[in-house]
C-alpha atoms as a PDB file:
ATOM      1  CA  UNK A   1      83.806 117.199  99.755  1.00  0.00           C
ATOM      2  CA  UNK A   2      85.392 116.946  96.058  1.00  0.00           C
ATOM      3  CA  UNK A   3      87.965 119.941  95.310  1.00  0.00           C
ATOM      4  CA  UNK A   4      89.541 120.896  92.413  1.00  0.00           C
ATOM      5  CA  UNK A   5      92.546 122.342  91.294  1.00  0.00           C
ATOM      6  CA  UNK A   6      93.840 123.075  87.833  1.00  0.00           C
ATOM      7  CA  UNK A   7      96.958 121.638  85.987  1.00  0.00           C
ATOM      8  CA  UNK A   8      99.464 123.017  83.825  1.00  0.00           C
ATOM      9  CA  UNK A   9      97.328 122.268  80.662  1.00  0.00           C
ATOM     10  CA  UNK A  10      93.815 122.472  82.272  1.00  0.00           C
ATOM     11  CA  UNK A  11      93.584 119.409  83.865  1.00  0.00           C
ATOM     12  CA  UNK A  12      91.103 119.394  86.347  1.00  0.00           C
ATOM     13  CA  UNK A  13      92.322 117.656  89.145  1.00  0.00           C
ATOM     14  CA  UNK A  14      89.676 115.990  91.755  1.00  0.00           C
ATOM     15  CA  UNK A  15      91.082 115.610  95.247  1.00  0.00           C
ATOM     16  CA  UNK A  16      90.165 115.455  98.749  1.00  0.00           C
ATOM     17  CA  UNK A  17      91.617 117.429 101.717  1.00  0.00           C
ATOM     18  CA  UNK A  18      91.708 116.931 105.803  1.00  0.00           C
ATOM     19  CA  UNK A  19      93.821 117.277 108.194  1.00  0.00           C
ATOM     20  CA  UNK A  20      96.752 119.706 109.610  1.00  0.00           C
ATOM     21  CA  UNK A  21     100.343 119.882 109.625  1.00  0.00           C
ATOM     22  CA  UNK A  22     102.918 118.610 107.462  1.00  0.00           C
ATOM     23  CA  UNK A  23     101.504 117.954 103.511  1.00  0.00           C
ATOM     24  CA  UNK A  24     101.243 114.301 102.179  1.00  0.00           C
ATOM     25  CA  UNK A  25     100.014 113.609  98.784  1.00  0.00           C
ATOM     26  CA  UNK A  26      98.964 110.600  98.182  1.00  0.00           C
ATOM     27  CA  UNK A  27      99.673 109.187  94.707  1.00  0.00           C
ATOM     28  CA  UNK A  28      97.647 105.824  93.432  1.00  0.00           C
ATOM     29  CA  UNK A  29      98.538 102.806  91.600  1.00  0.00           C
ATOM     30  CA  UNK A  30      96.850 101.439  87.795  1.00  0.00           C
ATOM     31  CA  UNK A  31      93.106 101.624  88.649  1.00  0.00           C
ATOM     32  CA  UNK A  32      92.818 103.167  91.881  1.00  0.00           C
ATOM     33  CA  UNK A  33      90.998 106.232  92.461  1.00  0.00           C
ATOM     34  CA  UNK A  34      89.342 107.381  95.547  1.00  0.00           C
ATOM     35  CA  UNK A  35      85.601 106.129  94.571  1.00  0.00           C
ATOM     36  CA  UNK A  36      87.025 102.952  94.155  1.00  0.00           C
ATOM     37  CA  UNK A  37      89.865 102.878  96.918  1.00  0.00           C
ATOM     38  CA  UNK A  38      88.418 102.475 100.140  1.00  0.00           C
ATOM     39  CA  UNK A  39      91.808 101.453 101.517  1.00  0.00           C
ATOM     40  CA  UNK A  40      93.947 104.659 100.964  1.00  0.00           C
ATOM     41  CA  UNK A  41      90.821 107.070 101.516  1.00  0.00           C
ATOM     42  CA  UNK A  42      91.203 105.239 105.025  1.00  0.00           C
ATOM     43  CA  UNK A  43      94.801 105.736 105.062  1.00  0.00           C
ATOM     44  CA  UNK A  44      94.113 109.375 104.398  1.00  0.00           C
ATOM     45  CA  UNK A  45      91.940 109.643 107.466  1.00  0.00           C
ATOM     46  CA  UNK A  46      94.043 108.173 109.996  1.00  0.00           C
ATOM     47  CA  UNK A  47      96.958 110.224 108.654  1.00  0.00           C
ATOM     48  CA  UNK A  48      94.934 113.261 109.176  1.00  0.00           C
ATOM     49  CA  UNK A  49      93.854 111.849 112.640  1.00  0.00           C
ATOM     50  CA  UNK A  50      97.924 111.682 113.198  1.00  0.00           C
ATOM     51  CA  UNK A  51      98.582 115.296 112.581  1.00  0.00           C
ATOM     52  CA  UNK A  52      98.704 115.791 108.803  1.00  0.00           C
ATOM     53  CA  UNK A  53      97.370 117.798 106.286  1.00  0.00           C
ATOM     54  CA  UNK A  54      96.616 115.262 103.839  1.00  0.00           C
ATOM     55  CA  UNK A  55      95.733 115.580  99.924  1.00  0.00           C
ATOM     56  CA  UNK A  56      94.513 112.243  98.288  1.00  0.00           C
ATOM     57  CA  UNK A  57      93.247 112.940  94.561  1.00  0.00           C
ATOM     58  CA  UNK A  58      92.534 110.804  90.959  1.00  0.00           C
ATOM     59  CA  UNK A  59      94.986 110.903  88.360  1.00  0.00           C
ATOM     60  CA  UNK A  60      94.150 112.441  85.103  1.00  0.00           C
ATOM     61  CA  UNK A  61      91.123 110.410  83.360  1.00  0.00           C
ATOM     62  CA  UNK A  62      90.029 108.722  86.840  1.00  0.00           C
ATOM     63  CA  UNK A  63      87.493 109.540  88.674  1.00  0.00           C
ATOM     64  CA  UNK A  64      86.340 112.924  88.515  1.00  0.00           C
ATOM     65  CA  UNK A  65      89.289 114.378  87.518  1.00  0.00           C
ATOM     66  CA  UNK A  66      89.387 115.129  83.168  1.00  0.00           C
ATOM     67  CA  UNK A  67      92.422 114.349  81.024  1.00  0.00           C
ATOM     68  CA  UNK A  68      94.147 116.022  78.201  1.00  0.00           C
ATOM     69  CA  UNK A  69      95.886 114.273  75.481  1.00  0.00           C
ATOM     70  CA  UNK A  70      98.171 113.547  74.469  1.00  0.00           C
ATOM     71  CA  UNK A  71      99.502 111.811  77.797  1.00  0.00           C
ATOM     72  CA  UNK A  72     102.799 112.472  78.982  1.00  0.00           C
ATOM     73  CA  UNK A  73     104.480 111.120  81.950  1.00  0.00           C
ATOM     74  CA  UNK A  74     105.587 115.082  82.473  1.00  0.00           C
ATOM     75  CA  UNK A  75     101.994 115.863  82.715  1.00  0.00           C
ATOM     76  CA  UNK A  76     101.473 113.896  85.703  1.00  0.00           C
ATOM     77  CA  UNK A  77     104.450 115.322  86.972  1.00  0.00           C
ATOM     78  CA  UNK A  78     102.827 118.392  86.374  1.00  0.00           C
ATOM     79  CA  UNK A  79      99.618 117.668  88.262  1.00  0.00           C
ATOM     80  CA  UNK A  80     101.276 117.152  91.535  1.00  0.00           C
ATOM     81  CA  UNK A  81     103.128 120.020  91.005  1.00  0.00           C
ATOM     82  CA  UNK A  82      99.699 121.476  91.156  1.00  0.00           C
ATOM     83  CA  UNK A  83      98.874 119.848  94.139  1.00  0.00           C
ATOM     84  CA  UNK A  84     102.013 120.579  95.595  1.00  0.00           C
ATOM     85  CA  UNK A  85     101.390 124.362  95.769  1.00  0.00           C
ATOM     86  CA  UNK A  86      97.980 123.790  96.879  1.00  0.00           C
ATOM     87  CA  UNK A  87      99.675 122.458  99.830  1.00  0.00           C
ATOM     88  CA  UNK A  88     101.931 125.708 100.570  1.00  0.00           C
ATOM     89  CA  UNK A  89     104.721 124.825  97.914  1.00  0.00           C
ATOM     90  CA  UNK A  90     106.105 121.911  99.792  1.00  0.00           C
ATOM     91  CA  UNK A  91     105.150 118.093 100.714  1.00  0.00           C
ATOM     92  CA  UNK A  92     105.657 114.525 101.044  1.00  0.00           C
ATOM     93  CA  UNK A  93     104.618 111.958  98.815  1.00  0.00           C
ATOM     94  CA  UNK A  94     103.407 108.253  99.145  1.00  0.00           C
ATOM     95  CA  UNK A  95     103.584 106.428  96.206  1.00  0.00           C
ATOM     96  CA  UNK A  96     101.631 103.169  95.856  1.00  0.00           C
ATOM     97  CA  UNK A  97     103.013 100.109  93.301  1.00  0.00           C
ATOM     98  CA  UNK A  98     103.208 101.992  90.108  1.00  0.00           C
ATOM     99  CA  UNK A  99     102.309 105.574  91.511  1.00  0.00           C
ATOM    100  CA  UNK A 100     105.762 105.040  93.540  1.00  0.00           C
ATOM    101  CA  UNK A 101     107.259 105.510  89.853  1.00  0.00           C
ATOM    102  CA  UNK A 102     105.258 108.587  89.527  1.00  0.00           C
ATOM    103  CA  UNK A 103     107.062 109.810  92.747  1.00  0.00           C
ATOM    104  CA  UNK A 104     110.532 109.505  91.659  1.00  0.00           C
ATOM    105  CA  UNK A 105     109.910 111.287  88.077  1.00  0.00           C
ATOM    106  CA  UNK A 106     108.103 114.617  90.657  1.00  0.00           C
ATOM    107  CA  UNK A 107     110.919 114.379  93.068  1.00  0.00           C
ATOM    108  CA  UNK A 108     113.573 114.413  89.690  1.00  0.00           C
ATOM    109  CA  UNK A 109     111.828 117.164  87.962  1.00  0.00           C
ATOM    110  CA  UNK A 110     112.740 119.470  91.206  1.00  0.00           C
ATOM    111  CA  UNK A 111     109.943 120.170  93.047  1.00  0.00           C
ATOM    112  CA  UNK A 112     110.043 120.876  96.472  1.00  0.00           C
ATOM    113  CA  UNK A 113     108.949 117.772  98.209  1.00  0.00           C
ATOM    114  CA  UNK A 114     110.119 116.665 101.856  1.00  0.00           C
ATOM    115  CA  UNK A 115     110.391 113.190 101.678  1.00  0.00           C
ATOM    116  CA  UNK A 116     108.881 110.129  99.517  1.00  0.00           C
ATOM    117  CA  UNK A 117     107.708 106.749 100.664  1.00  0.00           C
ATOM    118  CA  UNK A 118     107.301 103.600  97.492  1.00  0.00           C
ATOM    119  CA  UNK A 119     105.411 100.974  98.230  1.00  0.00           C
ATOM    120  CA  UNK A 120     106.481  97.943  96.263  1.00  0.00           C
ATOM    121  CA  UNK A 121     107.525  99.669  92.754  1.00  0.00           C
ATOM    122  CA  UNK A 122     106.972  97.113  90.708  1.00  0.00           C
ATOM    123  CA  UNK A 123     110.007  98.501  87.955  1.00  0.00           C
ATOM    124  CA  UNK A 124     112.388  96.178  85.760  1.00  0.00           C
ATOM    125  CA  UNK A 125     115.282  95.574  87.104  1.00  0.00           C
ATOM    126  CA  UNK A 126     118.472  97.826  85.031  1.00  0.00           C
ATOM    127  CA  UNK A 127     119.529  95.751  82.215  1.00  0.00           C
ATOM    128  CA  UNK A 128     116.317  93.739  82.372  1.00  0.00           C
ATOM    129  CA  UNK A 129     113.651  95.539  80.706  1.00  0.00           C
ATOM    130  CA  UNK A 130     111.658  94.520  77.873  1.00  0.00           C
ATOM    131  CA  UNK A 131     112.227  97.512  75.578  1.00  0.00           C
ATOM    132  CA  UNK A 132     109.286  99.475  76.018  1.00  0.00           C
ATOM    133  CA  UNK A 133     107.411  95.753  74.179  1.00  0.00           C
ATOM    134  CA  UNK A 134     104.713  95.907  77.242  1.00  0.00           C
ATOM    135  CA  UNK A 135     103.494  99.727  76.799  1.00  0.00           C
ATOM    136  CA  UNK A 136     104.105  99.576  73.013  1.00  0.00           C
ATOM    137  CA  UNK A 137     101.595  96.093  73.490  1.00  0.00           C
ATOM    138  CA  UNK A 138      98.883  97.894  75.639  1.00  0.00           C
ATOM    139  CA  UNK A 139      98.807 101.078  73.716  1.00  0.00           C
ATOM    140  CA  UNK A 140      97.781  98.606  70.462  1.00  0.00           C
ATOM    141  CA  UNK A 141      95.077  96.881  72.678  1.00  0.00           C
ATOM    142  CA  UNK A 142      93.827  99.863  73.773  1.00  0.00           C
ATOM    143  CA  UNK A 143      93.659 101.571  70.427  1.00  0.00           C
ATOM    144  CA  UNK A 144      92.119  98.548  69.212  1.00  0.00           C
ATOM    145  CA  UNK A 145      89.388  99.380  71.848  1.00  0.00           C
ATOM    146  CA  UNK A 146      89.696  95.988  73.463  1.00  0.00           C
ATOM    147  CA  UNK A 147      89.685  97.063  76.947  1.00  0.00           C
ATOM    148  CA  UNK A 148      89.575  93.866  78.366  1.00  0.00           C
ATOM    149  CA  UNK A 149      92.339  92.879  76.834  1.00  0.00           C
ATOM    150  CA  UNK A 150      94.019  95.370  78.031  1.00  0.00           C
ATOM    151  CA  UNK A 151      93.586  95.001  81.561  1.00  0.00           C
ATOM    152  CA  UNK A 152      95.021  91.213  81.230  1.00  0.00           C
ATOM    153  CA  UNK A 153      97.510  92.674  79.282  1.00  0.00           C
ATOM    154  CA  UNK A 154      98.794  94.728  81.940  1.00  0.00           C
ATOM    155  CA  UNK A 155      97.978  92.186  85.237  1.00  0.00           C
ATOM    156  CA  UNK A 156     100.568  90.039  82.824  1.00  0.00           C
ATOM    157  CA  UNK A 157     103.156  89.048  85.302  1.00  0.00           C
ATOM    158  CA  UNK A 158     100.993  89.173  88.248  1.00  0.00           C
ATOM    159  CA  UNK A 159      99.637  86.081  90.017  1.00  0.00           C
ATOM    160  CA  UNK A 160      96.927  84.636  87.671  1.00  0.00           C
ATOM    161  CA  UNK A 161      94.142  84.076  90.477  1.00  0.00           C
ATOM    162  CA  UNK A 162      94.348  88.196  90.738  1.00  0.00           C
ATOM    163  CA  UNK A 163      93.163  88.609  87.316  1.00  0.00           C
ATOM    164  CA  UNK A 164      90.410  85.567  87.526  1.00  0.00           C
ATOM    165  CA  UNK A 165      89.004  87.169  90.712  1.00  0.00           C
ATOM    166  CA  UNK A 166      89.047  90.194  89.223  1.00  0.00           C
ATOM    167  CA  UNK A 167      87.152  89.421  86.183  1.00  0.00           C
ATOM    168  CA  UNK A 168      84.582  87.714  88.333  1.00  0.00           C
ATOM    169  CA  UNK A 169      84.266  90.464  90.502  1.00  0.00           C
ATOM    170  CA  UNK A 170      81.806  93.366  90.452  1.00  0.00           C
ATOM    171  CA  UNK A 171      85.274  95.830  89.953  1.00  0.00           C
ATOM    172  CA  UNK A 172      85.730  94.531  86.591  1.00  0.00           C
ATOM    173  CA  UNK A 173      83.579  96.916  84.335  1.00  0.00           C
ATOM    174  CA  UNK A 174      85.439  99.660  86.510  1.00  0.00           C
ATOM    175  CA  UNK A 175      88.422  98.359  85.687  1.00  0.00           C
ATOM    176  CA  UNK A 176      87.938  98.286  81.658  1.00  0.00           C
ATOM    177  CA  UNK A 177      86.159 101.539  82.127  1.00  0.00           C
ATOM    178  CA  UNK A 178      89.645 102.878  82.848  1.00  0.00           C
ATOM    179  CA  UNK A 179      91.825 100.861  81.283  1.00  0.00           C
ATOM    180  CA  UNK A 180      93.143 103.897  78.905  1.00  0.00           C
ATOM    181  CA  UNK A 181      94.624 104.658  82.038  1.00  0.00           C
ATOM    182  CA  UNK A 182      97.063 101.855  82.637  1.00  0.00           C
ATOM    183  CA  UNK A 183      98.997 103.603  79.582  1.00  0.00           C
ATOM    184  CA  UNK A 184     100.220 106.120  81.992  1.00  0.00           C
ATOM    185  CA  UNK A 185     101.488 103.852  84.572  1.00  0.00           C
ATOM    186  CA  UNK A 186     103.244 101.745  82.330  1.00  0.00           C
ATOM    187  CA  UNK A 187     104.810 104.746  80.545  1.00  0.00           C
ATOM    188  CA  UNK A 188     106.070 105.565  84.405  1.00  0.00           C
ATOM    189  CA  UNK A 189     107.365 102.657  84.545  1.00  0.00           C
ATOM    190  CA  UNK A 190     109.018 102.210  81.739  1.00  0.00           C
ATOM    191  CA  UNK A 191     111.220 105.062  81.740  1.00  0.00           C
ATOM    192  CA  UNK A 192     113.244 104.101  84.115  1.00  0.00           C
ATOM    193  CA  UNK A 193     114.612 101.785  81.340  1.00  0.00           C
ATOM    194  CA  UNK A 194     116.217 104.433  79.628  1.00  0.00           C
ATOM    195  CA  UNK A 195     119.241 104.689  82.104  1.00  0.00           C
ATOM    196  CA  UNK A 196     120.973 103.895  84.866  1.00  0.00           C
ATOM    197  CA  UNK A 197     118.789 104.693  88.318  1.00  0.00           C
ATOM    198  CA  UNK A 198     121.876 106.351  89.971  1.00  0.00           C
ATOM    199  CA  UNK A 199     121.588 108.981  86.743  1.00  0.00           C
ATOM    200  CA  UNK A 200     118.109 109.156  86.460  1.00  0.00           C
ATOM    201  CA  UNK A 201     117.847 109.787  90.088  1.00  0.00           C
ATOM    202  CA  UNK A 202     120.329 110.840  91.302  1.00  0.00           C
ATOM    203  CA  UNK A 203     119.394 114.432  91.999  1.00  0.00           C
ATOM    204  CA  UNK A 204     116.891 112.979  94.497  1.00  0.00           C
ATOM    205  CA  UNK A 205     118.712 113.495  97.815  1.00  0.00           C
ATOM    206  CA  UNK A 206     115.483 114.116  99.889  1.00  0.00           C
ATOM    207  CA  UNK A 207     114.290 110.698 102.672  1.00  0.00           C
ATOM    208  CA  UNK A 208     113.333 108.331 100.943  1.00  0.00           C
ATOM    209  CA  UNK A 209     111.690 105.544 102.418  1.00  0.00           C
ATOM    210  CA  UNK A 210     110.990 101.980 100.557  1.00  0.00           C
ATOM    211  CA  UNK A 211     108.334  99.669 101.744  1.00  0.00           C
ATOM    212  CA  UNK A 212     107.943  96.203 101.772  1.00  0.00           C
ATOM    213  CA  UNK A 213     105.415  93.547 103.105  1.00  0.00           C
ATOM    214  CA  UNK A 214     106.768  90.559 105.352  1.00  0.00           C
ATOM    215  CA  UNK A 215     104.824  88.088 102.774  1.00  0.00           C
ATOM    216  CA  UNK A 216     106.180  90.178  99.820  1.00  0.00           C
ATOM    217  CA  UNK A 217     106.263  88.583  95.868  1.00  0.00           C
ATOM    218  CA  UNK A 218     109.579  87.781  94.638  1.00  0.00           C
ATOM    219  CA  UNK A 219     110.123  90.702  92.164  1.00  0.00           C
ATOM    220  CA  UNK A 220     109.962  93.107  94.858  1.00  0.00           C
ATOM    221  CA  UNK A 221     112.584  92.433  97.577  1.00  0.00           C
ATOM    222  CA  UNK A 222     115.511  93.086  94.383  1.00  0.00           C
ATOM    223  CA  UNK A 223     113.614  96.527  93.355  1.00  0.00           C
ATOM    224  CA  UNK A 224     114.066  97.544  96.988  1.00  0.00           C
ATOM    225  CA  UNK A 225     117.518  97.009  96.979  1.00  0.00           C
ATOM    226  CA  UNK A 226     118.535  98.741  93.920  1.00  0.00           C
ATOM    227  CA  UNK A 227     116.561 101.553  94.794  1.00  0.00           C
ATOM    228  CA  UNK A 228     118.478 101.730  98.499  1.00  0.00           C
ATOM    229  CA  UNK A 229     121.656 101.899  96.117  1.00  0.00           C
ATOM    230  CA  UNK A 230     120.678 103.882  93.680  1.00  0.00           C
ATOM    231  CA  UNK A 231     119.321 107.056  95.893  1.00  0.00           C
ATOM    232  CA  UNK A 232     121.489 109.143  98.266  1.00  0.00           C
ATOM    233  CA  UNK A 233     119.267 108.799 101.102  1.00  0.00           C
ATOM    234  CA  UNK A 234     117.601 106.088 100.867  1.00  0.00           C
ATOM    235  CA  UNK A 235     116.524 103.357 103.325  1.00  0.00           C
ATOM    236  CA  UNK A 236     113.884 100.366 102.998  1.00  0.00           C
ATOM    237  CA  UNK A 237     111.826  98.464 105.837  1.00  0.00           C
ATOM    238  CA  UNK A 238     109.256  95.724 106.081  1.00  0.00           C
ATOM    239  CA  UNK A 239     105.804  95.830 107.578  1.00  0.00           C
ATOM    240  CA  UNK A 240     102.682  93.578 108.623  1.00  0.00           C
ATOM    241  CA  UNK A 241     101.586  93.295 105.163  1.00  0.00           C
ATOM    242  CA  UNK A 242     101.120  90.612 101.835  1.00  0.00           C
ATOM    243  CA  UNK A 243     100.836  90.117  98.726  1.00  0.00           C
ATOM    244  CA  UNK A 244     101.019  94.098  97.270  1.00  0.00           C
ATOM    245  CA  UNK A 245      98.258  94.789  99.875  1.00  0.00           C
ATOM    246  CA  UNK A 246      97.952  96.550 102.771  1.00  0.00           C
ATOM    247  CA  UNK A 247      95.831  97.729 105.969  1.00  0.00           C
ATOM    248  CA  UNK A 248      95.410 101.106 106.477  1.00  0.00           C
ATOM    249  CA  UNK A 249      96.510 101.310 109.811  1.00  0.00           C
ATOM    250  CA  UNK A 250      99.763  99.849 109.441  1.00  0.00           C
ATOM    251  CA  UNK A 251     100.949 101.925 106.438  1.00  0.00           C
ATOM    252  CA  UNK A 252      99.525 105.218 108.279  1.00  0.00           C
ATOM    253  CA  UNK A 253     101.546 104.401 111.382  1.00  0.00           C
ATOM    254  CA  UNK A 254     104.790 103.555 108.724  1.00  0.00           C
ATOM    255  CA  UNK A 255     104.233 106.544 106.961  1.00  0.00           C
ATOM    256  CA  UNK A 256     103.875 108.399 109.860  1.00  0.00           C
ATOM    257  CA  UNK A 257     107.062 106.912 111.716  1.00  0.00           C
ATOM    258  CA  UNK A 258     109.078 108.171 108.857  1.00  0.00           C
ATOM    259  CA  UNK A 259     108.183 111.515 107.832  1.00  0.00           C
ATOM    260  CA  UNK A 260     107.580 112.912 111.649  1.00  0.00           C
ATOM    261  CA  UNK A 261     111.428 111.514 111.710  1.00  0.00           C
END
């Protein structure tokens, strides 16, 4: 059943619940939201089945969770802070792709989390950025109301079948439908442009675990590494998976693995 709790500026944040034990939040990528995500409201269940209390919600403006704007990335930050306290005032957090961003700016901002696994951040390398020229170019498509646009706009650099399939898919109105959306994750992304990761994160000395797949994409494998180097204690390992995807049972036994350790 669909809870709710409220965020710093009265957000209404959707989530679902099961489960005892240690908290995990679990924080999506662009699109994903848990009427739409079969995969990670399956990963929430067979956490729960594993001994955790488990929290898997929308973002702001997905789902049925509202939004507020202006968008900030400190808003977001602000809504698992929310959830966080829901949980007893302490958890975990899995970050998918983009959402794995989201994770590092909550851990930075101080709250009291007990660990962090990233799946496959898909940042810019330091020194390798573009400038902030991607979010400043899907901000104009979607104030030009052109959300399809926008949605190729931000599945740029990714394989181009992904984006065909998707537009011939029956998950493509969804996807325009929240398009205004992909805004936030780039803006997570992209501010870890604006300095060195070692500075911008280096007050995160919680475990941190990185996740690859065996069959990974090229842009990934580098990430990993400078994100090993750039956190205090930090460590990165590969699993069954490929091509940014996943089954749920393998990620809820890695996940598992490393925050019962």
């Amino acid at each position: 059943m669909t809870r709710y709790v409220t965020s710093a500026d009265g957000t209404r944040i959707a989530y679902d619940r099961q489960g005892s034990g240690p908290a995990v939040i679990l924080v999506a990528s662009a699109i994903q939201f848990r009427a739409f995500d079969p995969t990670t409201v399956e990963l929430a269940r067979q956490l729960a089945a594993a001994g955790f209390d488990v929290i898997n919600y929308d973002r702001r403006g997905r789902g049925d969770s509202t939004d507020t704007l202006p968008f900030s990335v400190d808003r977001e930050v602000q809504d698992i802070a929310a959830l966080v306290e829901l949980a007893g005032g302490s958890a975990a957090l899995f970050g998918s792709s983009s959402g794995g961003a989201l994770c590092l700016w909550a851990a930075a901002s101080g709250l009291d989390l007990t660990g962090l696994v990233l799946w496959e951040v898909p940042l810019s390398l330091e020194g390798e950025g573009d400038g902030g020229e991607w979010l400043i170019g899907l901000q104009q498509r979607i104030a030009q109301g052109d959300r399809g646009a926008a949605v190729e706009f931000y599945m740029r650099d990714m394989p181009a079948e992904w984006l065909e399939a998707a537009k011939q898919s029956q998950a493509w109105p969804v996807m325009k439908d929240i398009a205004p959306t992909l805004v936030y994750d780039a803006a997570a992304l992209e501010r870890a442009q604006r300095g060195p990761w070692a500075q911008l994160w280096g007050s995160v000395t919680i475990p941190v675990r990185v996740l690859l797949g065996e069959q990974t994409l090229p842009l990934f494998p580098p990430v990993a590494d400078a994100l090993e180097r750039a956190l205090p204690n930090a460590s990165q390992r590969r699993i069954d998976a490929a091509d940014h995807g996943w089954r749920p049972e393998v990620m809820a036994a890695a996940v598992a693995e490393f925050l019962r350790a």
